[in-house]
N, C-alpha and C. Protein backbone atom coordinates (compact mmCIF):
# COMPACT_ATOMS: atom_id res chain seq x y z
N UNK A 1 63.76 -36.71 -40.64
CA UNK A 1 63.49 -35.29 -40.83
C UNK A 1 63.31 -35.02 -42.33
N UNK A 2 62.22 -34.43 -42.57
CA UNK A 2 62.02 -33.99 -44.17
C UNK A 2 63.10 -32.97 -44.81
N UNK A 3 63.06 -32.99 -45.83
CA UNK A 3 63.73 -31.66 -46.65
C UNK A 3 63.28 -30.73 -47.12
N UNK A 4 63.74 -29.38 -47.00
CA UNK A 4 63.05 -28.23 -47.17
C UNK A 4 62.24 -27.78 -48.38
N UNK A 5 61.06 -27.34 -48.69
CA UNK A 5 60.21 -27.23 -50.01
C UNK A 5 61.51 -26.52 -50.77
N UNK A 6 61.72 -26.75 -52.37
CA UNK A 6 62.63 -25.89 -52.82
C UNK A 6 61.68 -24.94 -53.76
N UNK A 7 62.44 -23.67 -53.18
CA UNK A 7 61.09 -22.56 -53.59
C UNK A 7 60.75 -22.82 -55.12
N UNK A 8 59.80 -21.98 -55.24
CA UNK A 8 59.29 -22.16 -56.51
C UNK A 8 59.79 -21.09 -57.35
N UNK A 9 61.20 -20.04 -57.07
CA UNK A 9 61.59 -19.25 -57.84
C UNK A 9 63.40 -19.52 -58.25
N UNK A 10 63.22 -21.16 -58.11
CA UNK A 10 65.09 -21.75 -58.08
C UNK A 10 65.04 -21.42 -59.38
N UNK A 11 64.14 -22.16 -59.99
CA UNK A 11 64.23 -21.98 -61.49
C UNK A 11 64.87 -20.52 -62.31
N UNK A 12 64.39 -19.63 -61.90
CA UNK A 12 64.20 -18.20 -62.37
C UNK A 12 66.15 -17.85 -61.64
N UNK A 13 67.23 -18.92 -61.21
CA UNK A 13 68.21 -18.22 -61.06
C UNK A 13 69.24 -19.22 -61.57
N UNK A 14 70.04 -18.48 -62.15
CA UNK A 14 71.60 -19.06 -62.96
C UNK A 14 71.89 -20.38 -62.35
N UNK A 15 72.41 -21.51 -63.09
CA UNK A 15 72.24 -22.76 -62.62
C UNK A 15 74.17 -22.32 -61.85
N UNK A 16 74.63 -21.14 -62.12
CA UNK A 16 75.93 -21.36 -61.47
C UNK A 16 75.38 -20.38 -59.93
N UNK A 17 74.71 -20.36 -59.76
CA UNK A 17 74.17 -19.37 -57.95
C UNK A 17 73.39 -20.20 -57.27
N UNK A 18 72.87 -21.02 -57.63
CA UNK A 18 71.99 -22.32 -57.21
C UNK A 18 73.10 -22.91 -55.68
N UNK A 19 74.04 -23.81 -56.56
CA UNK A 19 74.47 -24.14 -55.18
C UNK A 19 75.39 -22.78 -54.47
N UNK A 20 74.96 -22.17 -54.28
CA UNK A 20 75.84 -20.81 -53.41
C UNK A 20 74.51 -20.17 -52.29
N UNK A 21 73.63 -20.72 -52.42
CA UNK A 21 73.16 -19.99 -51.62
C UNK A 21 72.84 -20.69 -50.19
N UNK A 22 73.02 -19.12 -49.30
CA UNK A 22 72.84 -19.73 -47.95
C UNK A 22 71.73 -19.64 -47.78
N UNK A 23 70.70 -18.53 -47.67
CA UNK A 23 69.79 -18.25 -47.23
C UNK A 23 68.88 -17.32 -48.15
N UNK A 24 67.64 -17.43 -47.65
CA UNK A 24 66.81 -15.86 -48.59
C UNK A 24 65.72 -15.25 -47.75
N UNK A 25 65.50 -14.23 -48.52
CA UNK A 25 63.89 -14.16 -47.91
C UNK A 25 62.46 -13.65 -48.76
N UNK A 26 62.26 -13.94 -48.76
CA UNK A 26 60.88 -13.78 -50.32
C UNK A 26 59.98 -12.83 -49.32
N UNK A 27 60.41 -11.62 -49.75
CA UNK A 27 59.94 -10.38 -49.00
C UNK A 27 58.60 -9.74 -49.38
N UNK A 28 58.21 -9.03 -48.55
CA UNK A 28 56.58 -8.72 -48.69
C UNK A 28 56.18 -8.45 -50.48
N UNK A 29 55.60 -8.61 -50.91
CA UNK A 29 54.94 -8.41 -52.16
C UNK A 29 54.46 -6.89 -52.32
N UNK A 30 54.77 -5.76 -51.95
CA UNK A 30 53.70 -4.73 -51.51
C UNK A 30 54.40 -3.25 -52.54
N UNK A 31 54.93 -3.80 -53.42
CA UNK A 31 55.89 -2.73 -54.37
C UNK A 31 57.00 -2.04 -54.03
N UNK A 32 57.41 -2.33 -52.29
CA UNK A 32 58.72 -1.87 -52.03
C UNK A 32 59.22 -2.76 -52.24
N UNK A 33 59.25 -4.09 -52.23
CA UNK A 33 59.29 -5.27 -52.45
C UNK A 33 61.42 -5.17 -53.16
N UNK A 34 61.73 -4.01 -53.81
CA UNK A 34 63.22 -4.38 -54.40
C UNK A 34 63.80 -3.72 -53.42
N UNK A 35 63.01 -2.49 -52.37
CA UNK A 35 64.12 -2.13 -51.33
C UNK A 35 63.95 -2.75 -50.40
N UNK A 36 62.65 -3.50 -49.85
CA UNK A 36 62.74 -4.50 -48.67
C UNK A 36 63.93 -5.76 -48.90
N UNK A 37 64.01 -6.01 -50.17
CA UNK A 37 65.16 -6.69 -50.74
C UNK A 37 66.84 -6.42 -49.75
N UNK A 38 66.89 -5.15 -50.37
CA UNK A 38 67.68 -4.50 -49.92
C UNK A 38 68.38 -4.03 -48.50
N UNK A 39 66.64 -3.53 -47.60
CA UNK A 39 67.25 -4.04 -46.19
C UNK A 39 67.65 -4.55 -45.37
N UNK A 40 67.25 -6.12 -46.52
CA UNK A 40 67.31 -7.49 -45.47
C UNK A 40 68.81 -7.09 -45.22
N UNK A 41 69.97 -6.82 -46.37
CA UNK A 41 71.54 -6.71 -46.19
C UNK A 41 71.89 -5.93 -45.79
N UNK A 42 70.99 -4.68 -45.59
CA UNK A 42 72.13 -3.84 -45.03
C UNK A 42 71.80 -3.02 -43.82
N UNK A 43 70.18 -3.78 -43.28
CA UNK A 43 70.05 -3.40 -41.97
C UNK A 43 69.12 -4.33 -41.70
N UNK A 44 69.16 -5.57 -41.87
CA UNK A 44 68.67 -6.87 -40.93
C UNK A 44 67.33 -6.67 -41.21
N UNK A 45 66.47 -6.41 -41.81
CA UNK A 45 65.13 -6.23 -41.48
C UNK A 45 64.53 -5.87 -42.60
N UNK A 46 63.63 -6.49 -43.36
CA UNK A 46 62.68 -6.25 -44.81
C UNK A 46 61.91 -4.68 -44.52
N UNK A 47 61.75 -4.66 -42.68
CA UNK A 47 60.82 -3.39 -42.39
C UNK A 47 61.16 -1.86 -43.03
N UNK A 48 62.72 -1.97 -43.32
CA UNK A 48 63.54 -1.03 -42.75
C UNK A 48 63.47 -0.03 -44.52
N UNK A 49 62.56 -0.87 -45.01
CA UNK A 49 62.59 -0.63 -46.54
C UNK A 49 62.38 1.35 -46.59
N UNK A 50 61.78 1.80 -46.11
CA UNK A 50 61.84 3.08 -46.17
C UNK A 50 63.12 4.18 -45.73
N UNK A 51 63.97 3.33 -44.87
CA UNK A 51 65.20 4.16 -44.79
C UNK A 51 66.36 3.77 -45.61
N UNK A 52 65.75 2.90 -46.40
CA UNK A 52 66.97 2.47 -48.07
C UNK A 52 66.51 3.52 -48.97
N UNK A 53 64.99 3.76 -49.18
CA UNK A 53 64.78 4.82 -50.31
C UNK A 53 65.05 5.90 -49.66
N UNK A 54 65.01 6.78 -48.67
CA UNK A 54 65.56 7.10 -47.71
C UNK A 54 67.21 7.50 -48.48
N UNK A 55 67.52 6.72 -48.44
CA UNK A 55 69.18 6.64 -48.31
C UNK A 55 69.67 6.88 -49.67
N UNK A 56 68.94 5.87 -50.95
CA UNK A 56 69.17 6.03 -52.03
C UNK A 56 68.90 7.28 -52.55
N UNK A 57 67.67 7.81 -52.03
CA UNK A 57 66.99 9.60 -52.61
C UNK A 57 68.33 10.15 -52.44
N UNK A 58 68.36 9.91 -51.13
CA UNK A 58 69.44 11.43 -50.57
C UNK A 58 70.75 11.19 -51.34
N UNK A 59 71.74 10.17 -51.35
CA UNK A 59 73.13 9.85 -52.30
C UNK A 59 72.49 10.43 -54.12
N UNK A 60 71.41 10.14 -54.26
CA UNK A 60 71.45 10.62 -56.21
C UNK A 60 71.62 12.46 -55.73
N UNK A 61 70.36 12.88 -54.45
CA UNK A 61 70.38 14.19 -54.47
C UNK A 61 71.77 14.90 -54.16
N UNK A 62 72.57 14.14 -52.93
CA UNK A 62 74.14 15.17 -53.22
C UNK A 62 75.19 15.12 -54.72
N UNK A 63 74.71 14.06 -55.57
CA UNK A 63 75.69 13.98 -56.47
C UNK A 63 74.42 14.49 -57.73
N UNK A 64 73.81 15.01 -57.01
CA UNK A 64 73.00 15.13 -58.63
C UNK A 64 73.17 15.22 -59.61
N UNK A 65 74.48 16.06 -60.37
CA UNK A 65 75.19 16.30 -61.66
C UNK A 65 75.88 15.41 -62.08
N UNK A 66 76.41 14.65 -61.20
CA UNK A 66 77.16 12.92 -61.73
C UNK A 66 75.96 12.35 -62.12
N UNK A 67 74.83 12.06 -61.13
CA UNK A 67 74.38 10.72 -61.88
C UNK A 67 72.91 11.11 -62.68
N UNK A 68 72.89 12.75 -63.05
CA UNK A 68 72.16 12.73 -63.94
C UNK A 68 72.82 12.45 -65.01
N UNK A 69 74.13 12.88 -65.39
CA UNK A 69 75.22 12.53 -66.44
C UNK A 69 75.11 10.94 -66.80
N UNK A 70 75.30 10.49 -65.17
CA UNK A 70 75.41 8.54 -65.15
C UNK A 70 73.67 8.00 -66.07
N UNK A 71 73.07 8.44 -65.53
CA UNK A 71 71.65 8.08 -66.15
C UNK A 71 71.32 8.37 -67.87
N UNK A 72 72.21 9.48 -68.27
CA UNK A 72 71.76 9.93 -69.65
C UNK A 72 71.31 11.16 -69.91
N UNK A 73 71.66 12.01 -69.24
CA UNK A 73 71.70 13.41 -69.20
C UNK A 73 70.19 13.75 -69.34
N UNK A 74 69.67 14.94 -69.98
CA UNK A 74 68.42 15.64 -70.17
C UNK A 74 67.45 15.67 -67.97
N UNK A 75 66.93 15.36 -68.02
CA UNK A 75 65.49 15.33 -66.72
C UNK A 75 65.96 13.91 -66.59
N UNK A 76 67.22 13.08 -66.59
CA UNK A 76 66.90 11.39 -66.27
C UNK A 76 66.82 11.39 -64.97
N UNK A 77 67.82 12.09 -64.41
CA UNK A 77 67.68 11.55 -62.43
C UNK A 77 66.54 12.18 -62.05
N UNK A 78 65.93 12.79 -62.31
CA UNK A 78 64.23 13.39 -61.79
C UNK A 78 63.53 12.46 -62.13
N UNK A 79 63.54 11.97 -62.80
CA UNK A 79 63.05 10.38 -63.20
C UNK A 79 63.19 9.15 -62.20
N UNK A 80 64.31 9.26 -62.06
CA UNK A 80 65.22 8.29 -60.95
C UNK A 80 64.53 8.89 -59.42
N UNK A 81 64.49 10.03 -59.09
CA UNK A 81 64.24 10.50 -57.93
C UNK A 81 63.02 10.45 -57.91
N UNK A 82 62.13 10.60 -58.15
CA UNK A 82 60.46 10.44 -58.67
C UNK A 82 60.41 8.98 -58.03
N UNK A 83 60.71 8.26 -58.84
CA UNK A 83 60.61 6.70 -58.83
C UNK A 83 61.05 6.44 -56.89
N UNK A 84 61.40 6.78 -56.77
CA UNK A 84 62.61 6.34 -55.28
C UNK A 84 61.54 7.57 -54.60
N UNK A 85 61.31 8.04 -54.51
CA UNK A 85 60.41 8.91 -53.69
C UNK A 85 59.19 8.32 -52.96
N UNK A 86 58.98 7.99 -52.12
CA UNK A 86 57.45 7.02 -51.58
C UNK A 86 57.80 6.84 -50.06
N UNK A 87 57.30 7.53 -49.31
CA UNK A 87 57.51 7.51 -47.74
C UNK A 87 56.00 7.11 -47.40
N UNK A 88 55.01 6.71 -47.64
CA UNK A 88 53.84 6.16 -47.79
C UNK A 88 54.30 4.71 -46.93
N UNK A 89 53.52 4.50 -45.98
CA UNK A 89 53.46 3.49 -45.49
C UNK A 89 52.28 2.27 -45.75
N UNK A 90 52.35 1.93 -46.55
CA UNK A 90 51.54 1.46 -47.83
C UNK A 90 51.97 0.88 -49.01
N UNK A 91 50.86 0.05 -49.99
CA UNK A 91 51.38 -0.34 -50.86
C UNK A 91 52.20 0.38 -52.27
N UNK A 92 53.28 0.31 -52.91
CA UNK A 92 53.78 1.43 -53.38
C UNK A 92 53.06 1.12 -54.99
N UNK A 93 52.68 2.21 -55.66
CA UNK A 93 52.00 2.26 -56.83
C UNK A 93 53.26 1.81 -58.18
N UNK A 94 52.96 1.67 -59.36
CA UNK A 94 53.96 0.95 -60.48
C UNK A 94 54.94 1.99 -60.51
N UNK A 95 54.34 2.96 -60.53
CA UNK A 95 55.57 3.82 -60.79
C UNK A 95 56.63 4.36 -60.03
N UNK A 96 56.40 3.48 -58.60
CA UNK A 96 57.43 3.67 -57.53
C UNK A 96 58.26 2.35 -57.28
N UNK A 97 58.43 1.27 -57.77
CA UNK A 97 58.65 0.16 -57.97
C UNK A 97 59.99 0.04 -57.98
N UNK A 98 60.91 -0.17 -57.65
CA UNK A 98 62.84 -0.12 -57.71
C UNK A 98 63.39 -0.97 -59.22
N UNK A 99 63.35 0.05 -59.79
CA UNK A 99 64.15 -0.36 -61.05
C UNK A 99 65.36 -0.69 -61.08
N UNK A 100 66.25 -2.10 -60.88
CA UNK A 100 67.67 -2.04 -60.68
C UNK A 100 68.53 -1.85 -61.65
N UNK A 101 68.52 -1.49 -62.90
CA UNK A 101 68.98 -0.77 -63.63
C UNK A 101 69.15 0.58 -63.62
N UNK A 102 68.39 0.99 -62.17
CA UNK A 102 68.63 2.48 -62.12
C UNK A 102 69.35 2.80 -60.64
N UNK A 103 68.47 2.00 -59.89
CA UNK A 103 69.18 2.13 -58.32
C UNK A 103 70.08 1.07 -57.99
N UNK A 104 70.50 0.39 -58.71
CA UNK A 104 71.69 -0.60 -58.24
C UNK A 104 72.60 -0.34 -57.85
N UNK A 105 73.03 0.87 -58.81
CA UNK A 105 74.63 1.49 -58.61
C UNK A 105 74.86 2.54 -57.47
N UNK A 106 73.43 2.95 -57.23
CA UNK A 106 73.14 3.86 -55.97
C UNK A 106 73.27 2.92 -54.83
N UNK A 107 72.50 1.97 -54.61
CA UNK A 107 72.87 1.40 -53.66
C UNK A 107 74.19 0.75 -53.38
N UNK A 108 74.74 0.56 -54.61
CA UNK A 108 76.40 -0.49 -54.27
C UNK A 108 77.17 0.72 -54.02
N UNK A 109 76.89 2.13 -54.34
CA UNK A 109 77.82 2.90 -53.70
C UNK A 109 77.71 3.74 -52.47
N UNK A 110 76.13 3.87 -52.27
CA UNK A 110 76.03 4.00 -51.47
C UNK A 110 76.03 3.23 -49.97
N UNK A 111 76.29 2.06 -50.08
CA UNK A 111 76.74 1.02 -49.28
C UNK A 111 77.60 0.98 -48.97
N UNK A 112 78.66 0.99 -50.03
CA UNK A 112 80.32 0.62 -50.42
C UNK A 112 79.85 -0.97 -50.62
N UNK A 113 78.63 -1.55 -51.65
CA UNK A 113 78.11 -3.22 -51.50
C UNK A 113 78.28 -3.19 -52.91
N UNK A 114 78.58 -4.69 -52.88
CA UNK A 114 78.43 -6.12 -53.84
C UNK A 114 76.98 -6.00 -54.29
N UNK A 115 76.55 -5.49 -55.38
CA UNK A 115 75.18 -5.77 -55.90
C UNK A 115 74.57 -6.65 -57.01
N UNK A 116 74.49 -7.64 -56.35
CA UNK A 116 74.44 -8.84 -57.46
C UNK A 116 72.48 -9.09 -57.67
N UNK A 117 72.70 -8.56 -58.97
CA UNK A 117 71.49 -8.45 -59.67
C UNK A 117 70.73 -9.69 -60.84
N UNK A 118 70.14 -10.62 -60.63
CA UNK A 118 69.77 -11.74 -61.30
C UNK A 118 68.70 -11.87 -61.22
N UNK A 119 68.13 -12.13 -62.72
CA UNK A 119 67.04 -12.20 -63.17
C UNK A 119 67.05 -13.70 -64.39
N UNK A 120 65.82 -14.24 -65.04
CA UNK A 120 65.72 -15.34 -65.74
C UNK A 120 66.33 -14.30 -67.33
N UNK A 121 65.96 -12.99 -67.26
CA UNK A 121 66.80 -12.74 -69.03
C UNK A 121 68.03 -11.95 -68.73
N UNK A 122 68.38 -11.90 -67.12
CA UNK A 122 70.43 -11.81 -67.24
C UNK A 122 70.59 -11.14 -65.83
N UNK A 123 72.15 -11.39 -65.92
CA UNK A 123 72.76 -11.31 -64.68
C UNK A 123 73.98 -10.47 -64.82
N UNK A 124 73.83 -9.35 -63.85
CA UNK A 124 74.75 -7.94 -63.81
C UNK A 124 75.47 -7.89 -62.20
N UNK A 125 76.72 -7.61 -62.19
CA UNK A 125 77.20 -6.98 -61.07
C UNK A 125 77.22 -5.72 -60.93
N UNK A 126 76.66 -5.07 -59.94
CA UNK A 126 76.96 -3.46 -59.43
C UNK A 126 78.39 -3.48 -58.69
N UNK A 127 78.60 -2.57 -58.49
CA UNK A 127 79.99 -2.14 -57.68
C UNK A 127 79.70 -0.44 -57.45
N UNK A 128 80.30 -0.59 -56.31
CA UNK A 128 80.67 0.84 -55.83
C UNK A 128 81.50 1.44 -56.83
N UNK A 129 80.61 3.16 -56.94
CA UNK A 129 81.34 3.70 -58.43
C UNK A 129 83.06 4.82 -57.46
N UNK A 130 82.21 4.84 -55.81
CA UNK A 130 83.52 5.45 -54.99
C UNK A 130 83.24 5.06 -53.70
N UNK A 131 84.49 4.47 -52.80
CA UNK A 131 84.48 4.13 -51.59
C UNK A 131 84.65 5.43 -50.70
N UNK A 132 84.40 5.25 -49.30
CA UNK A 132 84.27 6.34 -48.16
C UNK A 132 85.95 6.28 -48.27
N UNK A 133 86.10 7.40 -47.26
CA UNK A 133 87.61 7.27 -47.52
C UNK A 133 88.41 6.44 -46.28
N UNK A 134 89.85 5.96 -46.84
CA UNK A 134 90.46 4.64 -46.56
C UNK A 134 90.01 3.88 -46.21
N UNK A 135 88.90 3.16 -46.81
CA UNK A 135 88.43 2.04 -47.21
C UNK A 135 88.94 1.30 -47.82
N UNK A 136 88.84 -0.19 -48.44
CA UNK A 136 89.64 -0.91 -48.75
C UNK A 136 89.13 -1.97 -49.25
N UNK A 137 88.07 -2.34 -48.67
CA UNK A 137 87.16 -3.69 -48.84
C UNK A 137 85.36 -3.35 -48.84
N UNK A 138 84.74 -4.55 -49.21
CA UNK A 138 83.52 -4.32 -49.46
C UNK A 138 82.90 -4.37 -48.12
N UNK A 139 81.77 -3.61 -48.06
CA UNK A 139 81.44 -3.61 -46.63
C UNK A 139 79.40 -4.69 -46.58
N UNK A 140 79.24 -5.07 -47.85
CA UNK A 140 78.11 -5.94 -48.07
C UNK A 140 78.41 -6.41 -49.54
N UNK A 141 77.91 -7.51 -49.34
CA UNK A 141 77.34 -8.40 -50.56
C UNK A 141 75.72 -8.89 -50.53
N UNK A 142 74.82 -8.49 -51.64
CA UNK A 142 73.85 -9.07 -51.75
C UNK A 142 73.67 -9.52 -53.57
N UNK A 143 72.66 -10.61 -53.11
CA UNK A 143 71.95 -10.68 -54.58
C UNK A 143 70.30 -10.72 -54.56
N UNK A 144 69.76 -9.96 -55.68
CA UNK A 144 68.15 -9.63 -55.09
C UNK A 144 68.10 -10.11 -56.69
N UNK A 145 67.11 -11.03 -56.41
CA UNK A 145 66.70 -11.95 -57.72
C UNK A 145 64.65 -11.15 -57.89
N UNK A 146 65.07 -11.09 -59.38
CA UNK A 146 64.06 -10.36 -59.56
C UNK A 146 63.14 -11.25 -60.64
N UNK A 147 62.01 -12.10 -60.24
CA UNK A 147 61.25 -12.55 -60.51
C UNK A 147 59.95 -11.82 -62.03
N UNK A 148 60.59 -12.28 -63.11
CA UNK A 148 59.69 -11.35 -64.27
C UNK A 148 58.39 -11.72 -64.11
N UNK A 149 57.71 -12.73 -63.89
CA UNK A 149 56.48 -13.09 -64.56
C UNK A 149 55.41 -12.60 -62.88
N UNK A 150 56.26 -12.27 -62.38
CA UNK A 150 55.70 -11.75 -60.74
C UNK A 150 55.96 -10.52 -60.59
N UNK A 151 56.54 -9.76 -61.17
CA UNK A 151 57.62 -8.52 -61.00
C UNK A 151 57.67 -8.32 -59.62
N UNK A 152 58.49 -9.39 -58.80
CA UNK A 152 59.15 -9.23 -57.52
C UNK A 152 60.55 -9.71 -57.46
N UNK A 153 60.81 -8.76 -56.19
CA UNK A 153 62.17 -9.20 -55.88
C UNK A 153 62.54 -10.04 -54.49
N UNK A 154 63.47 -11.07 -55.23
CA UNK A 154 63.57 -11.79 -53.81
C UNK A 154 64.89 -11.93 -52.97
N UNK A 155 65.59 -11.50 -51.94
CA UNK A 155 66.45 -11.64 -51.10
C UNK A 155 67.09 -12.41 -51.20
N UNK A 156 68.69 -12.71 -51.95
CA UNK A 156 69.72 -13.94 -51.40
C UNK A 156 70.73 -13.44 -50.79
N UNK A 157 71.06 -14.66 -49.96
CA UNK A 157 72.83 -14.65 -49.47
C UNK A 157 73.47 -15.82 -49.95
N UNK A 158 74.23 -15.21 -50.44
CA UNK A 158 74.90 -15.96 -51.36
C UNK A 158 76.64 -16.52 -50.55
N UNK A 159 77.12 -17.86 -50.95
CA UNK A 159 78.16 -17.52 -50.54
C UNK A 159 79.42 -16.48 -50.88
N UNK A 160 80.28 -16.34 -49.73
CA UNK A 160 81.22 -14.69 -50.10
C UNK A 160 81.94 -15.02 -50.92
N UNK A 161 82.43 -16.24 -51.58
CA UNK A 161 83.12 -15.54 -53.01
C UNK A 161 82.15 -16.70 -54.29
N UNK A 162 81.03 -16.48 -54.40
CA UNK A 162 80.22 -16.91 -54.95
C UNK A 162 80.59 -16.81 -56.72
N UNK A 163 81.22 -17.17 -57.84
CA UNK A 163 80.85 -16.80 -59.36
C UNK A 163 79.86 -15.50 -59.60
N UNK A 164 80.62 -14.52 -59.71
CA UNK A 164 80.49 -13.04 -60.62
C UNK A 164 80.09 -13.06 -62.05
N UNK A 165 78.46 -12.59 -62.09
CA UNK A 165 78.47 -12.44 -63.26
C UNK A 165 79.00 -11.05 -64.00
N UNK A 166 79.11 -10.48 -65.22
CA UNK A 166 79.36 -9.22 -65.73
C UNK A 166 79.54 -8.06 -65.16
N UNK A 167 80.67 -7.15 -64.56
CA UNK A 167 80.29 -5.41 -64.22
C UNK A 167 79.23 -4.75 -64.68
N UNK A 168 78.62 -3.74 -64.33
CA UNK A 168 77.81 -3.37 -65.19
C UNK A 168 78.93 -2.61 -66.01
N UNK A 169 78.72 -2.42 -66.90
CA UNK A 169 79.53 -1.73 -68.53
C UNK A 169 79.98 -0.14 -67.74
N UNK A 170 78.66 0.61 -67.41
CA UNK A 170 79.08 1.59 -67.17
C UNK A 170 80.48 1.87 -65.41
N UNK A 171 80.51 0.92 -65.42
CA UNK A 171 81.22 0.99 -63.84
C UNK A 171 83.07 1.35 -64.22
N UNK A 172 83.54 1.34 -65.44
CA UNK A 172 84.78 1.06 -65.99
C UNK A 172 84.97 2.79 -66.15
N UNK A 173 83.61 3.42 -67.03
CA UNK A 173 84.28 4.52 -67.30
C UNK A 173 83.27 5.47 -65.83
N UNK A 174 82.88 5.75 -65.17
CA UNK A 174 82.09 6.20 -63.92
C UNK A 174 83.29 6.10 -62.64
N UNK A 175 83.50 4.92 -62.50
CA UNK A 175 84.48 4.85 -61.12
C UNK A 175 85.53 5.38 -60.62
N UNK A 176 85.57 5.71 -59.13
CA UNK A 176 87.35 6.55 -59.37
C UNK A 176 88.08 5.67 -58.97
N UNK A 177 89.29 6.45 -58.66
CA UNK A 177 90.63 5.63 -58.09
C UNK A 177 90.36 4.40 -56.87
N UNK A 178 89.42 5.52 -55.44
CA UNK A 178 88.95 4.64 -54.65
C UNK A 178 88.61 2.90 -54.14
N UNK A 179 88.19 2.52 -55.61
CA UNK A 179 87.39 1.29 -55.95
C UNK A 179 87.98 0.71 -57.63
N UNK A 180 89.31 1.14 -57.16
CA UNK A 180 89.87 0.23 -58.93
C UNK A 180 90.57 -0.95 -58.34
N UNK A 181 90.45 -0.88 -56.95
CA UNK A 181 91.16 -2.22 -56.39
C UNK A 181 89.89 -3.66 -56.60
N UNK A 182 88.97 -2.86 -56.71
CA UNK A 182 87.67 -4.27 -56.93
C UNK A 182 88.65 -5.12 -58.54
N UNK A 183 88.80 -4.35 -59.34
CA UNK A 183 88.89 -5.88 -60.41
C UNK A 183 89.71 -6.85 -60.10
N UNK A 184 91.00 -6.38 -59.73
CA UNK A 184 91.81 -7.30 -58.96
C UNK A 184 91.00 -7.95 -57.94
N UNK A 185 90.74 -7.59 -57.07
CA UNK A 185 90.27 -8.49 -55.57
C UNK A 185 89.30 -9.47 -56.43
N UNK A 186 87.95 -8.90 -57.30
CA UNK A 186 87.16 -9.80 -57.77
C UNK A 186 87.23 -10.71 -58.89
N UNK A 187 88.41 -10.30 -59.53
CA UNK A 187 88.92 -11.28 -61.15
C UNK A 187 88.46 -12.82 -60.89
N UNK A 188 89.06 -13.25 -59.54
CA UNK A 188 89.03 -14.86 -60.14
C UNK A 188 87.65 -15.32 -59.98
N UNK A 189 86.60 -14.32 -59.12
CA UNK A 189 85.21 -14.94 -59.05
C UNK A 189 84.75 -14.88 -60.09
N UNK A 190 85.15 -13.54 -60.66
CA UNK A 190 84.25 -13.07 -62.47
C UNK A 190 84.71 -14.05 -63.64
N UNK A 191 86.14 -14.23 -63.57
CA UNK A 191 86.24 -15.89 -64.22
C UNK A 191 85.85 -17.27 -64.04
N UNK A 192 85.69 -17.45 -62.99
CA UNK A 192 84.89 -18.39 -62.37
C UNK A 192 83.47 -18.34 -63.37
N UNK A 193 82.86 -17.31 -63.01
CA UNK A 193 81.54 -17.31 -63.61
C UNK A 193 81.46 -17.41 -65.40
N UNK A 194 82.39 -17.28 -65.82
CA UNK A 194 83.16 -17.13 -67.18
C UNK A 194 82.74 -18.52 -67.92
N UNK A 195 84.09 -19.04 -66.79
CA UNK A 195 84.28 -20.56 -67.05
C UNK A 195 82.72 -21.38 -67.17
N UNK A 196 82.20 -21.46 -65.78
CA UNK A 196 81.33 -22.06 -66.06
C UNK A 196 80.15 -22.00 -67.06
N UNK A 197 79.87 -20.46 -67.15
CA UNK A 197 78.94 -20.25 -68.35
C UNK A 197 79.27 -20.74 -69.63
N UNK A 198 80.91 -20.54 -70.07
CA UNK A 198 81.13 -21.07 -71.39
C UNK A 198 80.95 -22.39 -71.65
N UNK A 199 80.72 -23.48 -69.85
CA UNK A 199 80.72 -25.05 -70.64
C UNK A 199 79.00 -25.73 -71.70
């Protein structure tokens, strides 16, 4: 029996996520391409990409005053909401494209998910900035590897306690009480990832 082609986007991910992965899916090319990412985890299906933006619109629109604050105050989340706006069943134009520097944190909280974000110039963890209530644990883990020289994103599953790269910065002063149990639960993966990067 042969061995499987090894994609042509291994390269483009941290030599410490390489052996962690279970599975992927190198999702349609068509500019939803970072929320089809997204559905694969949290509703089985690349199709489902319109009820993630869907999902993400609506969580920035009830908190609107947090995460225009979270974004940088002035018109930023109209920016953010603009972008995430596209119910077009069709290819989505540049300027609708999922920026995960902007919707990451929307989706890891709006999930209550693990948003593991990796790219060839760096690697960020999202976290839920507040869990639903008595909650306790994460309810998804993904990592959506974002391909620069293609500007696509591609689907991993990674194993569940896989090497953590960085919080994002802003998650320390943003988060409430809800979700201060993540540093503890996640410390020894984020050292893990520590360790190995420093050899």
């Amino acid at each position: 029996m042969g061995r499987m082609p090894r994609p042509s986007w291994l390269r483009e991910l941290h030599f410490c996520l390489v052996p962690e992965i279970v599975t992927w899916t190198d999702v349609q090319g068509d500019g939803n391409c970072g929320y089809r990412s997204v559905a694969c985890a949290v509703k089985n299906s690349e199709d489902d990409w319109m009820d993630v933006r869907l999902d993400v619109y609506t969580c920035i629109r009830r908190h609107e005053l947090f995460f225009n604050d979270y974004f940088g105050g002035g018109n930023s989340v109209y920016r953010v909401l603009a972008s995430v706006a596209y119910w077009d069943n069709a290819p989505a134009p540049l300027q609708k494209w999922m920026t995960i520097t902007d919707v990451g944190v929307v989706v890891a909280t709006y999930y209550n998910a693990l948003v593991l974000s990796a790219s060839r110039s760096g690697n960020q963890t999202y976290l839920p900035l507040w869990a639903p209530e008595g909650v306790s644990q994460l309810s998804y883990q993904m990592t959506i590897l974002f391909l620069e020289a293609r500007s696509h994103f591609v689907y991993l599953k990674l194993n569940d306690n896989c090497p953590l790269p960085p919080f994002n910065l802003q998650w320390a002063r943003y988060s409430n009480y809800t979700v201060a149990y993540l540093s503890e639960a996640l410390r020894e993966r984020r050292e893990a990832w520590d360790i190995l990067t420093s050899v």
